[in-house]
N, C-alpha and C. Protein backbone atom coordinates (compact mmCIF):
# COMPACT_ATOMS: atom_id res chain seq x y z
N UNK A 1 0.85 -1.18 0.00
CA UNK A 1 0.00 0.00 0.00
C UNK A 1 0.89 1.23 0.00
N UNK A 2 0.53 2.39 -0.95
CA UNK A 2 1.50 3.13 -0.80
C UNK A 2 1.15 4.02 0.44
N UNK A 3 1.83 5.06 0.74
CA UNK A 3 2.23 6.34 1.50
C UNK A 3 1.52 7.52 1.46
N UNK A 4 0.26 7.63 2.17
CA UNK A 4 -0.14 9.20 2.00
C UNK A 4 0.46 10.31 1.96
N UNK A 5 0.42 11.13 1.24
CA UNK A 5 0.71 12.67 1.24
C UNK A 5 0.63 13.19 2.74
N UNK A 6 0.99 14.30 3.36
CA UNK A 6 0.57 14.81 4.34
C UNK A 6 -1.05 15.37 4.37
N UNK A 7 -1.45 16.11 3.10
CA UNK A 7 -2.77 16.31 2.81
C UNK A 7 -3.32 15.08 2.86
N UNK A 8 -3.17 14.28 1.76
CA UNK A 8 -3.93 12.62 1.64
C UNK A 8 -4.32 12.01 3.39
N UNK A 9 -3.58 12.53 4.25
CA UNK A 9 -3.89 11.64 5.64
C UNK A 9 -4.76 12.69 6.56
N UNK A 10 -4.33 13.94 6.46
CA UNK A 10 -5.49 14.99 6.95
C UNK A 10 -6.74 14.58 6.36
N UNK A 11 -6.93 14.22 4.95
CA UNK A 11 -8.11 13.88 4.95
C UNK A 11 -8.90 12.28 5.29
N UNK A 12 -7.71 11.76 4.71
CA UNK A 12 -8.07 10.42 5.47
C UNK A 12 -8.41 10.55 7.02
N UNK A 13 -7.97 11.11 7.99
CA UNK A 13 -8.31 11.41 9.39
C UNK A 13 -9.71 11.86 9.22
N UNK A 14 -10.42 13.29 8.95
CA UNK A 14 -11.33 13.83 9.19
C UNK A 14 -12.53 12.51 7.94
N UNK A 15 -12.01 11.55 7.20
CA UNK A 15 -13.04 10.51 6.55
C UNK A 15 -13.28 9.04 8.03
N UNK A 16 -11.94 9.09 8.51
CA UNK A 16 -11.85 8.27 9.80
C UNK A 16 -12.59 8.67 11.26
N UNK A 17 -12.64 10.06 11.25
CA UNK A 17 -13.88 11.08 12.34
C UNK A 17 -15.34 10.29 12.16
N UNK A 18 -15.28 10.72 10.85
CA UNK A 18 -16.76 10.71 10.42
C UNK A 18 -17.43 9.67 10.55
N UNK A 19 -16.84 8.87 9.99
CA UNK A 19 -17.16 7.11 10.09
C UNK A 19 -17.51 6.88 11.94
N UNK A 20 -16.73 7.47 12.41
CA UNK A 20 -16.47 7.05 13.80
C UNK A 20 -17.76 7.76 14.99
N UNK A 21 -17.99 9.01 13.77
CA UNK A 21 -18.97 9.97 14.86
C UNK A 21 -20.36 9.15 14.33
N UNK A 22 -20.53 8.55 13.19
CA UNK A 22 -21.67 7.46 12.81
C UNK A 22 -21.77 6.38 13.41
N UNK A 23 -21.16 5.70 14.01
CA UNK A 23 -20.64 4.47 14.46
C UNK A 23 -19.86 4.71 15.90
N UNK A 24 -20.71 5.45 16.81
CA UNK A 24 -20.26 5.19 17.94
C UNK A 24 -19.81 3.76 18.68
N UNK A 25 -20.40 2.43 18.51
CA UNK A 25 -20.10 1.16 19.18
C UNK A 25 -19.02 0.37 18.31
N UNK A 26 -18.32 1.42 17.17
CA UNK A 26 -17.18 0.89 16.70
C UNK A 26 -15.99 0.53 17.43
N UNK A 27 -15.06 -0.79 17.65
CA UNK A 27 -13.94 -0.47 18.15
C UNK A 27 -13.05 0.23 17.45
N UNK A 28 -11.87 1.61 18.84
CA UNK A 28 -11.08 2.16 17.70
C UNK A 28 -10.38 0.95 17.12
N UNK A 29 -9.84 1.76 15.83
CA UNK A 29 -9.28 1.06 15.01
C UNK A 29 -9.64 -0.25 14.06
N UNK A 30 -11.24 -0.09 14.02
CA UNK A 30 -11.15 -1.19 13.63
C UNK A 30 -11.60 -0.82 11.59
N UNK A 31 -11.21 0.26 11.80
CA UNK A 31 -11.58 1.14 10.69
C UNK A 31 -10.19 2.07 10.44
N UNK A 32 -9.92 1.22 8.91
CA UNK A 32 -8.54 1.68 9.08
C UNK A 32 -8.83 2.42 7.15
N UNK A 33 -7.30 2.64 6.66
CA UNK A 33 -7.49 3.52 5.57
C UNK A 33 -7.46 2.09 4.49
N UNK A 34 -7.44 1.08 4.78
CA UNK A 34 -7.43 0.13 3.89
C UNK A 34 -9.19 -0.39 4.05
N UNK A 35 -10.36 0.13 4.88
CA UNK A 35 -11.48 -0.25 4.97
C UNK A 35 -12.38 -0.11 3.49
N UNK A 36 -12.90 -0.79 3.23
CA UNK A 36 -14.00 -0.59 2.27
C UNK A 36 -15.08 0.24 2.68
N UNK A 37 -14.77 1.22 1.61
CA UNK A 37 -16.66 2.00 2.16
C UNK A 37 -17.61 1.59 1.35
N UNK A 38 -17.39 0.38 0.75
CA UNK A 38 -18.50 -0.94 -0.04
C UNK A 38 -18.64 -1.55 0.53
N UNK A 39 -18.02 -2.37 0.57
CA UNK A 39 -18.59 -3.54 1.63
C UNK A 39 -18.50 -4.00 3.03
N UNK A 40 -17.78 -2.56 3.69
CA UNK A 40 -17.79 -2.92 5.38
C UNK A 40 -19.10 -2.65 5.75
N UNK A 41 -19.87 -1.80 5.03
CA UNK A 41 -21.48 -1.69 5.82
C UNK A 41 -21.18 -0.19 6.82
N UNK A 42 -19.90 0.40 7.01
CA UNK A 42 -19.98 1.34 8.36
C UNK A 42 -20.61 3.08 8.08
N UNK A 43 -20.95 2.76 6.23
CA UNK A 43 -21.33 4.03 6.38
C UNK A 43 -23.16 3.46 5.19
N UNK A 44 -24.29 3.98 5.36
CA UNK A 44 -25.24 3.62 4.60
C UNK A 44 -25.32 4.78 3.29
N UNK A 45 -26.19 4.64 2.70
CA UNK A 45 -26.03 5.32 1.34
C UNK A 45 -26.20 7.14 1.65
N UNK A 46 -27.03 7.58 2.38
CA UNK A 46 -26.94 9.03 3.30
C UNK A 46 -25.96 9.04 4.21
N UNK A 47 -24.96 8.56 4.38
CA UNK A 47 -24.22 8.48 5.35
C UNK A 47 -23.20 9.04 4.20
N UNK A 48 -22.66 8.31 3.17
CA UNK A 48 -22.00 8.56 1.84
C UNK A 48 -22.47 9.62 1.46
N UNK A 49 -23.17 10.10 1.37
CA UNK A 49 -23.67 11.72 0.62
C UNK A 49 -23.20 12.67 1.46
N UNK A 50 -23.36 12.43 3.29
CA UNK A 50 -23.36 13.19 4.00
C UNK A 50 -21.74 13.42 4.37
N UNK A 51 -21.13 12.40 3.95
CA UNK A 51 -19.32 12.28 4.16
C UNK A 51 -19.31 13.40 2.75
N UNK A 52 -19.16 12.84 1.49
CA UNK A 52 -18.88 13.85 0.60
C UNK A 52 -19.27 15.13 0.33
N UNK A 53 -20.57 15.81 1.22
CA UNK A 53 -21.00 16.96 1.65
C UNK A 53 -20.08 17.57 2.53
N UNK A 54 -19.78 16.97 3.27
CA UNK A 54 -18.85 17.80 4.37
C UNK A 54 -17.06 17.99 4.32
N UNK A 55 -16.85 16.18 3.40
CA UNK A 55 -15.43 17.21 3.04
C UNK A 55 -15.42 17.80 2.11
N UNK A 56 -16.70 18.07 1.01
CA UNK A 56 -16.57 18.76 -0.16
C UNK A 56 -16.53 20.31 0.59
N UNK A 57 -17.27 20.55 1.32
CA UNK A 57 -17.48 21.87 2.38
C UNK A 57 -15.68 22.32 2.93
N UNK A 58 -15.10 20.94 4.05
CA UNK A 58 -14.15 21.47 4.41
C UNK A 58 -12.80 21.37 3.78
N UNK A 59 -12.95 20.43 2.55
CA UNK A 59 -11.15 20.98 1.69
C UNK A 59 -11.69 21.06 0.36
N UNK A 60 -13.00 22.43 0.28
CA UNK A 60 -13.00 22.79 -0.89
C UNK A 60 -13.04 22.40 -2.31
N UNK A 61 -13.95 20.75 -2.52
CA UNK A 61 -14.01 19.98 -3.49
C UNK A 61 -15.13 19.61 -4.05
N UNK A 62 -15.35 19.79 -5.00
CA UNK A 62 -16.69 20.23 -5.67
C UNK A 62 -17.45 18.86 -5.32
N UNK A 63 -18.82 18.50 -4.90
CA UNK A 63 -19.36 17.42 -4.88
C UNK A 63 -20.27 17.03 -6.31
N UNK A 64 -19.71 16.32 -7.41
CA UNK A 64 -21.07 16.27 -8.43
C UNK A 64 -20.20 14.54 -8.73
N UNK A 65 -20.91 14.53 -10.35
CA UNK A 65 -20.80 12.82 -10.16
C UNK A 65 -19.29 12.13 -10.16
N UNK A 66 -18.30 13.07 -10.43
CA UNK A 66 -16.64 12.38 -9.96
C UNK A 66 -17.01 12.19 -8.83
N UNK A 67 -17.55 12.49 -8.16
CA UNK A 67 -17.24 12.28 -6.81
C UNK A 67 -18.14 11.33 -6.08
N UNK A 68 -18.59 10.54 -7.01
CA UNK A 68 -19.44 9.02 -6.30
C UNK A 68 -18.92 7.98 -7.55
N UNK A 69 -17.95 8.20 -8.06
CA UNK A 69 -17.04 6.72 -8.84
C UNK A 69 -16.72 5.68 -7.88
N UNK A 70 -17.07 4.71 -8.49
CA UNK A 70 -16.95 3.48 -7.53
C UNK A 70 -15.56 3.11 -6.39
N UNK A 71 -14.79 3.69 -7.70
CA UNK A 71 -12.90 3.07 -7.08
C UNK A 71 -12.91 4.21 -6.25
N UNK A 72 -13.33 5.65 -5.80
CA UNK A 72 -13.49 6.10 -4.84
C UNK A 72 -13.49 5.43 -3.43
N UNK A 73 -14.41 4.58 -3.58
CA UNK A 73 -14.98 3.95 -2.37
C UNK A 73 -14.42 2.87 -2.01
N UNK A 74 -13.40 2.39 -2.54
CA UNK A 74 -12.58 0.95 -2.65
C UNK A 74 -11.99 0.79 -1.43
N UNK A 75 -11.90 2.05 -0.69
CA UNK A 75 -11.14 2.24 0.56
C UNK A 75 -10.82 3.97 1.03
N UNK A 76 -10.97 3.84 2.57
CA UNK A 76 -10.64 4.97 2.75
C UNK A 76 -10.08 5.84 2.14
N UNK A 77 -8.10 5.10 2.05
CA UNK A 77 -7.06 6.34 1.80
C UNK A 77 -7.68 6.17 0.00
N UNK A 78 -8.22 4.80 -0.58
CA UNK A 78 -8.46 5.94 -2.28
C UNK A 78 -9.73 7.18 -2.19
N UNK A 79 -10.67 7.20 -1.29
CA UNK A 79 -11.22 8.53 -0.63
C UNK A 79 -10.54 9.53 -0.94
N UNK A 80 -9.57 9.58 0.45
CA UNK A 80 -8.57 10.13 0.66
C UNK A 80 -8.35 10.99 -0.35
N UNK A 81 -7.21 10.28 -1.05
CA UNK A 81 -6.56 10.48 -2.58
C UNK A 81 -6.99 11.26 -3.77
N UNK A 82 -8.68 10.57 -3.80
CA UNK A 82 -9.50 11.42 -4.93
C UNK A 82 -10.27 12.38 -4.50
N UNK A 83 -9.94 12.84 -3.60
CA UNK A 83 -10.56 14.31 -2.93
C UNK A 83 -9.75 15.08 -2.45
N UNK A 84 -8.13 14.73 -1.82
CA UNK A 84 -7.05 15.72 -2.11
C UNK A 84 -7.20 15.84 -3.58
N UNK A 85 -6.62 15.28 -4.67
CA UNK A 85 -6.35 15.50 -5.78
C UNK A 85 -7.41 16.65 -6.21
N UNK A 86 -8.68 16.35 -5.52
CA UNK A 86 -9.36 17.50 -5.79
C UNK A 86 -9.92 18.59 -5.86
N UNK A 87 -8.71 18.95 -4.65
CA UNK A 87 -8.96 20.01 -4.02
C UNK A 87 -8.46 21.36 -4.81
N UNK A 88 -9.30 22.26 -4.17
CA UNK A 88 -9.08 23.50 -5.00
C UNK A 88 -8.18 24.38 -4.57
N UNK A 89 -7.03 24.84 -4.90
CA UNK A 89 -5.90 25.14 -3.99
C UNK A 89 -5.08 26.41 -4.08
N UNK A 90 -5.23 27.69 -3.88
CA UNK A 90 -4.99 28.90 -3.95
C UNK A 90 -3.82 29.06 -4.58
């Protein structure tokens, strides 16, 4: 697996919050950047809208249909990855 960016893991963190503020009876860690946001079940389909609403809000990344591609969701850090990359950056 490769190496997040310093950005790539800021956001991976605040995608690792989120999951976590949904899923209070999660153990930590049991939600890592290699998790599926397909098939672990930890986030439901408004749960997914409501993640890409809010980091589209806090690192400035447009929410439309790039931003519900499947390999998105393959795992956290590719999250991560395709929403730094998409950030809008002064």
């Amino acid at each position: 697996m490769a190496v997040l960016s310093p950005s790539e893991a800021a956001v991976r963190e605040a995608i690792l919050a989120f999951v976590a503020s949904r899923n209070p009876g999660i153990a930590p860690g049991a939600v890592t950047g290699a998790t599926s946001l397909v098939t672990s079940d930890v986030l439901d389909s408004i749960g997914v809208l409501d993640l890409l609403m809010e980091l589209g809000e806090r690192f400035d990344v447009p929410v439309d249909e790039e931003s519900f591609a499947l390999p998105n969701f393959e795992s956290v850090d590719a999250l991560a990855r395709s929403i730094d990359g998409r950030r809008v950056r002064a």
